[in-house]
PDB file of N, CA and C in Angstrom:
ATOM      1  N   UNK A   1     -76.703 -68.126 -22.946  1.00  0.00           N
ATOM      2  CA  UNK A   1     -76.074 -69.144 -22.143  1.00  0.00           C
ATOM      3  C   UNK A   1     -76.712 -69.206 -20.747  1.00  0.00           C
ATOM      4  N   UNK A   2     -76.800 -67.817 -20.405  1.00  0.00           N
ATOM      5  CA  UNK A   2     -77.955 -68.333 -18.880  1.00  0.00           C
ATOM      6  C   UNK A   2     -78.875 -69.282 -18.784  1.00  0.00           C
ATOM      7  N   UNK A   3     -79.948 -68.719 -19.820  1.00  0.00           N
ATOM      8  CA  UNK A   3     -81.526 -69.259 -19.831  1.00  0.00           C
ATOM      9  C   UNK A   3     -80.703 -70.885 -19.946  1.00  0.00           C
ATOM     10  N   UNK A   4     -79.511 -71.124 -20.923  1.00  0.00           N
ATOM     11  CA  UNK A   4     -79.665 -72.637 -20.962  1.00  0.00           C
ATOM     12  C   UNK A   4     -78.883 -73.075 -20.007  1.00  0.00           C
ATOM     13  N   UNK A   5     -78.161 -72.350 -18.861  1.00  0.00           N
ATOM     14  CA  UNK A   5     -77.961 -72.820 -17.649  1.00  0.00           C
ATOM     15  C   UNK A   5     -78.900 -73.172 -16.907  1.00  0.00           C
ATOM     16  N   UNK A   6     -79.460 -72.052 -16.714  1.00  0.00           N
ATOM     17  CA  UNK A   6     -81.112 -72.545 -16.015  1.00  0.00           C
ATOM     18  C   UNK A   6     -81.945 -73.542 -16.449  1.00  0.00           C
ATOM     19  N   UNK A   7     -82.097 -73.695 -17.750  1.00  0.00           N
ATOM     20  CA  UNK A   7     -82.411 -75.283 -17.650  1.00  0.00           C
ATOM     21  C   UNK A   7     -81.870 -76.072 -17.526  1.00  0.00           C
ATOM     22  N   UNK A   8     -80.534 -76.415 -17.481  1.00  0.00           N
ATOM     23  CA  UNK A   8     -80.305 -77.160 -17.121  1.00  0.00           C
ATOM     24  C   UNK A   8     -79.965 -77.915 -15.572  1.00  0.00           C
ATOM     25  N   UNK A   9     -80.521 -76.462 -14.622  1.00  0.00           N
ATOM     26  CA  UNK A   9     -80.209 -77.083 -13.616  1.00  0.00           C
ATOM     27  C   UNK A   9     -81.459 -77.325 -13.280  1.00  0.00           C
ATOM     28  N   UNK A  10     -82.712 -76.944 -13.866  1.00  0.00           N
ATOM     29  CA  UNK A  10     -84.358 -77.129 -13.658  1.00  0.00           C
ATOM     30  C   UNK A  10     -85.053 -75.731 -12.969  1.00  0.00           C
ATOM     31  N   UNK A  11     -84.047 -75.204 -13.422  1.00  0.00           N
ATOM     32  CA  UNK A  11     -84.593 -73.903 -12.258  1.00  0.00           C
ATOM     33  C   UNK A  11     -85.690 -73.058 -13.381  1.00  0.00           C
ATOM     34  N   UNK A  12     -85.701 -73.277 -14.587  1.00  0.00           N
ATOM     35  CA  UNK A  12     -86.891 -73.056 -15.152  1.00  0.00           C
ATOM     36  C   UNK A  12     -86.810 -74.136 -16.269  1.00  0.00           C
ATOM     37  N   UNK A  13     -88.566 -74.290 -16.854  1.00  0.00           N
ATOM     38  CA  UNK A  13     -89.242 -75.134 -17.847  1.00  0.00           C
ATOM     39  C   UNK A  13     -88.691 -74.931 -19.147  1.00  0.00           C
ATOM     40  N   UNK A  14     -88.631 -75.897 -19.724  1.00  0.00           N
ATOM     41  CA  UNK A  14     -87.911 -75.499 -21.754  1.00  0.00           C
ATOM     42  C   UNK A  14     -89.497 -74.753 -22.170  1.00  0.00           C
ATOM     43  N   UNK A  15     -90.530 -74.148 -21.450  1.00  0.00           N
ATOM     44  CA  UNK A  15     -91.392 -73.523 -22.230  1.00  0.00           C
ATOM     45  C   UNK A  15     -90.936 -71.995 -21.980  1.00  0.00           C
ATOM     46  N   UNK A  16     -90.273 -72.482 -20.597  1.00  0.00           N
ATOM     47  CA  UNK A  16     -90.107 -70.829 -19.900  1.00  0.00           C
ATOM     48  C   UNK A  16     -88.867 -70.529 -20.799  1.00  0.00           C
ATOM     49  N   UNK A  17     -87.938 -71.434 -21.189  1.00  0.00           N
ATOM     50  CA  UNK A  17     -86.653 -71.184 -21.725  1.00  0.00           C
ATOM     51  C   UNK A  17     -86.490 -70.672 -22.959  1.00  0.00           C
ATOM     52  N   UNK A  18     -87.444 -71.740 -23.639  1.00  0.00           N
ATOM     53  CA  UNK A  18     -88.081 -71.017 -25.266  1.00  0.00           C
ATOM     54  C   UNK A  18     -88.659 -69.693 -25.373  1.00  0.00           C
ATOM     55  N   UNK A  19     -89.820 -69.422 -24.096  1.00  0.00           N
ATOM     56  CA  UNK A  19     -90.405 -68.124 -23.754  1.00  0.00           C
ATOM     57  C   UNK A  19     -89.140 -66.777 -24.104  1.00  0.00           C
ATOM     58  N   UNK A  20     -88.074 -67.184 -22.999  1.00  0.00           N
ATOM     59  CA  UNK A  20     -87.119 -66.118 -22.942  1.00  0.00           C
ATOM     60  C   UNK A  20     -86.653 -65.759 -23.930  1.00  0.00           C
ATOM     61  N   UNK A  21     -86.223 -66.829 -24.876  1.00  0.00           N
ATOM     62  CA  UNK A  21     -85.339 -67.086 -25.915  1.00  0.00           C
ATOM     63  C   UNK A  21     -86.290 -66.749 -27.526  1.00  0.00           C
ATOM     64  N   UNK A  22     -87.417 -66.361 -27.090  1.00  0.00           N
ATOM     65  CA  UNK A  22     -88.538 -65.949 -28.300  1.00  0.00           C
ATOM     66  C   UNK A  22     -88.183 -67.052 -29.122  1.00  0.00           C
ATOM     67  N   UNK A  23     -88.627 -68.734 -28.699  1.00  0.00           N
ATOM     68  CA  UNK A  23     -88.391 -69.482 -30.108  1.00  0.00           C
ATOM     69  C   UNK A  23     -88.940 -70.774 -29.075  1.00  0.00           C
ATOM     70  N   UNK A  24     -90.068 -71.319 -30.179  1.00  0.00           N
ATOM     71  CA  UNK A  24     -90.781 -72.570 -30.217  1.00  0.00           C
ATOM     72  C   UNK A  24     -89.971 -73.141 -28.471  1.00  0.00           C
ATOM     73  N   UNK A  25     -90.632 -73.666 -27.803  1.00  0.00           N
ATOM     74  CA  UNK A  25     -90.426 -74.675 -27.082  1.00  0.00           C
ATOM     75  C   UNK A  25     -89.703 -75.957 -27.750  1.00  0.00           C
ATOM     76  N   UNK A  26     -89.972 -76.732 -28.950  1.00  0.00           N
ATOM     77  CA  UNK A  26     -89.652 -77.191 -29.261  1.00  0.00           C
ATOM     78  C   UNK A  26     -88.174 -77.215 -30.073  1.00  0.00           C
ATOM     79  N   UNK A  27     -88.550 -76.293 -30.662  1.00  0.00           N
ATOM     80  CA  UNK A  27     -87.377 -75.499 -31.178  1.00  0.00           C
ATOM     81  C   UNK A  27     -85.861 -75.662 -29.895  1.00  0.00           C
ATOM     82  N   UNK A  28     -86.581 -75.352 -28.912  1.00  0.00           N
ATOM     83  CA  UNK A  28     -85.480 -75.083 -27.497  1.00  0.00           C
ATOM     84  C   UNK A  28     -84.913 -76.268 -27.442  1.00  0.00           C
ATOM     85  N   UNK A  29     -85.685 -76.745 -27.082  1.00  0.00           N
ATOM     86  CA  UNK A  29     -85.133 -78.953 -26.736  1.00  0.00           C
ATOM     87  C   UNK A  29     -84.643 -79.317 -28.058  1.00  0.00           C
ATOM     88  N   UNK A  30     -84.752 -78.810 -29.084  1.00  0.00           N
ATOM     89  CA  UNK A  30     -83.652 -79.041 -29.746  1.00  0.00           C
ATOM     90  C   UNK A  30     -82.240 -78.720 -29.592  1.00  0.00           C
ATOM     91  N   UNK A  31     -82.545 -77.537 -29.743  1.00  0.00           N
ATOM     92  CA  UNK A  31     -81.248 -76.595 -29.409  1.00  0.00           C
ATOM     93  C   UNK A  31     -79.948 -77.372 -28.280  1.00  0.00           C
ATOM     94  N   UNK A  32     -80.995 -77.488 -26.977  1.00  0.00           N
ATOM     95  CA  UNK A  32     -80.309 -77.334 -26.336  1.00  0.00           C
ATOM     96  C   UNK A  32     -79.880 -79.222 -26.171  1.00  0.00           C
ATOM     97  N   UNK A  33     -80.611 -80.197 -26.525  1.00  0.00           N
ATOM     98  CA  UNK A  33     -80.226 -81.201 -26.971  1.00  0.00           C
ATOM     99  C   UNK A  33     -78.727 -81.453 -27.983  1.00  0.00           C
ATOM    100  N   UNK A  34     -79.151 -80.628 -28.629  1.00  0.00           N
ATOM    101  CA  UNK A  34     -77.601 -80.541 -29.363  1.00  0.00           C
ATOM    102  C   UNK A  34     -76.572 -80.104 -28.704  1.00  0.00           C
ATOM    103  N   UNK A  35     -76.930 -79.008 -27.848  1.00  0.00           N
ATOM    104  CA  UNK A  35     -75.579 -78.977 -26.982  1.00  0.00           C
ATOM    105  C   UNK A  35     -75.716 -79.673 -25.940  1.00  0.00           C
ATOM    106  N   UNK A  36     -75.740 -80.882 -25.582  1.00  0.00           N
ATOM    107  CA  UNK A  36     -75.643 -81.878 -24.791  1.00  0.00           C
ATOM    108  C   UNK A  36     -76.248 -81.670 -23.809  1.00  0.00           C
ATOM    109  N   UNK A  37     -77.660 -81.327 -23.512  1.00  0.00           N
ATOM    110  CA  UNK A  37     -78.438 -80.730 -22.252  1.00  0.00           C
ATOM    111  C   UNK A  37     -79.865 -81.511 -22.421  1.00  0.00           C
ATOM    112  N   UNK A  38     -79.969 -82.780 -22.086  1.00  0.00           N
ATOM    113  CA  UNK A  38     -81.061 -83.638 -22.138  1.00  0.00           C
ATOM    114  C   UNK A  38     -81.865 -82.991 -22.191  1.00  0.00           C
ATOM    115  N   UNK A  39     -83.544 -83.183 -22.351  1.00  0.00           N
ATOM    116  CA  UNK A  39     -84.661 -83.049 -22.430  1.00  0.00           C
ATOM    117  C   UNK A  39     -85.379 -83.714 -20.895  1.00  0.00           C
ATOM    118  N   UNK A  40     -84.851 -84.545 -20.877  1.00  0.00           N
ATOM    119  CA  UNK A  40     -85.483 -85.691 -20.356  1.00  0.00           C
ATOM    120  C   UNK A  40     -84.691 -85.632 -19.071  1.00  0.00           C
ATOM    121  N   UNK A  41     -84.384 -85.182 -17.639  1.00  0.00           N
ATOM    122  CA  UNK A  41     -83.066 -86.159 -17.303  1.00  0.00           C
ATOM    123  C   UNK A  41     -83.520 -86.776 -15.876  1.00  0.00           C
ATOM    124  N   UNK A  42     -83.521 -88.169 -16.127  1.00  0.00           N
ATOM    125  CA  UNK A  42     -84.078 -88.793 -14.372  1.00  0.00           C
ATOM    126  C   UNK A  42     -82.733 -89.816 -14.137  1.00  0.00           C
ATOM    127  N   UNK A  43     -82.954 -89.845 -12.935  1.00  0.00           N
ATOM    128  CA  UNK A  43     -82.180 -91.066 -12.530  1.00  0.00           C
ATOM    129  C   UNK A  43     -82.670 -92.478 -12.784  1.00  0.00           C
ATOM    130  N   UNK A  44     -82.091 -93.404 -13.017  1.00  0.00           N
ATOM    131  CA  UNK A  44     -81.895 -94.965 -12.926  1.00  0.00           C
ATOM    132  C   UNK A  44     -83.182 -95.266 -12.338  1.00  0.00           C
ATOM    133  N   UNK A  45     -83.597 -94.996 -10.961  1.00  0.00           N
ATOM    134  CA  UNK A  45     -84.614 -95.026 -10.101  1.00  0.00           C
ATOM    135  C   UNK A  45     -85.724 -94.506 -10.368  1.00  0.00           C
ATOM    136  N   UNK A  46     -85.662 -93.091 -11.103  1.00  0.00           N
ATOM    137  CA  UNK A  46     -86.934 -92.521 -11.456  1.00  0.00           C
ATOM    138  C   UNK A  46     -87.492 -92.891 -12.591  1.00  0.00           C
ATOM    139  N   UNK A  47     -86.755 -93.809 -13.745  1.00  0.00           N
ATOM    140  CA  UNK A  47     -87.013 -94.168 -14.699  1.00  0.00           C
ATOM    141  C   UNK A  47     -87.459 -95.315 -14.733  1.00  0.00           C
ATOM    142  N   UNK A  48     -87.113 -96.479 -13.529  1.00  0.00           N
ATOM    143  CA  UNK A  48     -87.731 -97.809 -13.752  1.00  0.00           C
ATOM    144  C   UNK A  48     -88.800 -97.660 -13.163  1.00  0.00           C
ATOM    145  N   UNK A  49     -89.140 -96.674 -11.964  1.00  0.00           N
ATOM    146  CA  UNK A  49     -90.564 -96.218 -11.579  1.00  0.00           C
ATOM    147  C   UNK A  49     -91.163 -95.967 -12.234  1.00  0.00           C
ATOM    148  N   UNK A  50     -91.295 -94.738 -13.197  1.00  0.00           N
ATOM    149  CA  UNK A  50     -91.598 -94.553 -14.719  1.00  0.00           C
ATOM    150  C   UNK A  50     -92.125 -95.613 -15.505  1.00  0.00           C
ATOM    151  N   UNK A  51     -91.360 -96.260 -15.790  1.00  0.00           N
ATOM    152  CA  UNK A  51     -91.458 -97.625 -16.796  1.00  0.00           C
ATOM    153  C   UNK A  51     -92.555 -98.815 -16.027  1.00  0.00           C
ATOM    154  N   UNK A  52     -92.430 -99.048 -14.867  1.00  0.00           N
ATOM    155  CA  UNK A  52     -93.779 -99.928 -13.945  1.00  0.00           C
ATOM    156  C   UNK A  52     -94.344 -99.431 -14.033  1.00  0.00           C
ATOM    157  N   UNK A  53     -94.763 -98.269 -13.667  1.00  0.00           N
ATOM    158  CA  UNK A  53     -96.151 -97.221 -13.682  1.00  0.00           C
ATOM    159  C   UNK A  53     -96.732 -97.277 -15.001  1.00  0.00           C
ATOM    160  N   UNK A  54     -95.834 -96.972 -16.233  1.00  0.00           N
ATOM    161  CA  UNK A  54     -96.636 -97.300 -17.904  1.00  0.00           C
ATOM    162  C   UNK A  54     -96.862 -98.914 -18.225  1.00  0.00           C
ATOM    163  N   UNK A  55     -96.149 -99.963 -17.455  1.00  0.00           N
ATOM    164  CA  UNK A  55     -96.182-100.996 -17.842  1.00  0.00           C
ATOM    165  C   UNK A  55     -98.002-101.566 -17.215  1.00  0.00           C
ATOM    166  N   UNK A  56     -97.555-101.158 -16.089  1.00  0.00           N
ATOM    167  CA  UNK A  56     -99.086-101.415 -14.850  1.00  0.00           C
ATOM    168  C   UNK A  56    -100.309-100.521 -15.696  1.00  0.00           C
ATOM    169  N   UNK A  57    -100.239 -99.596 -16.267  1.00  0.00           N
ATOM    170  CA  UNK A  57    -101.339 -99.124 -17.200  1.00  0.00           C
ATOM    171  C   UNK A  57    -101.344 -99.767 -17.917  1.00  0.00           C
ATOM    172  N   UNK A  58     -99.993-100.100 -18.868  1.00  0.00           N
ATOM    173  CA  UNK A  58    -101.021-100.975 -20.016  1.00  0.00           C
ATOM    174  C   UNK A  58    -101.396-102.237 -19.944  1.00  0.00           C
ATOM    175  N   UNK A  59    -100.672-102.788 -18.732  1.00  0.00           N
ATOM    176  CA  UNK A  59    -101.903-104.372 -18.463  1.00  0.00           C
ATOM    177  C   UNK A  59    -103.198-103.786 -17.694  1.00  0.00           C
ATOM    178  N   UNK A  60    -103.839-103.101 -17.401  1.00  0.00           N
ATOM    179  CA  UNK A  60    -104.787-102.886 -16.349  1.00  0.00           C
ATOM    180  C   UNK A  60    -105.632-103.015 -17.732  1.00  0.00           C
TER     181      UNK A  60
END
């Protein structure tokens, strides 16, 4: 339950989390996806920035 406190507040990486937890990175973001702990988590703002920035690449 720590390690997936700590990710979830960002205070370490789902590689570092998987690391701790001896199991796939991927494996982790599952895990911890299922217990309701995004993968992903930005704000409103950081995401439409996000989204212009990929949009502006793929017209360039």
């Amino acid at each position: 339950m720590i390690v997936l406190e700590l990710y979830r507040r960002g205070a370490i990486s789902s590689g570092k989390a998987g690391e701790l937890l001896e199991m796939p990175r991927l494996d982790f973001i599952r895990h911890a996806s299922d217990l309701g702990i995004p993968a992903i988590d930005m704000t409103t703002e950081e995401w439409e920035h996000e989204k212009a920035a990929v949009t502006a690449w793929l017209e360039s």
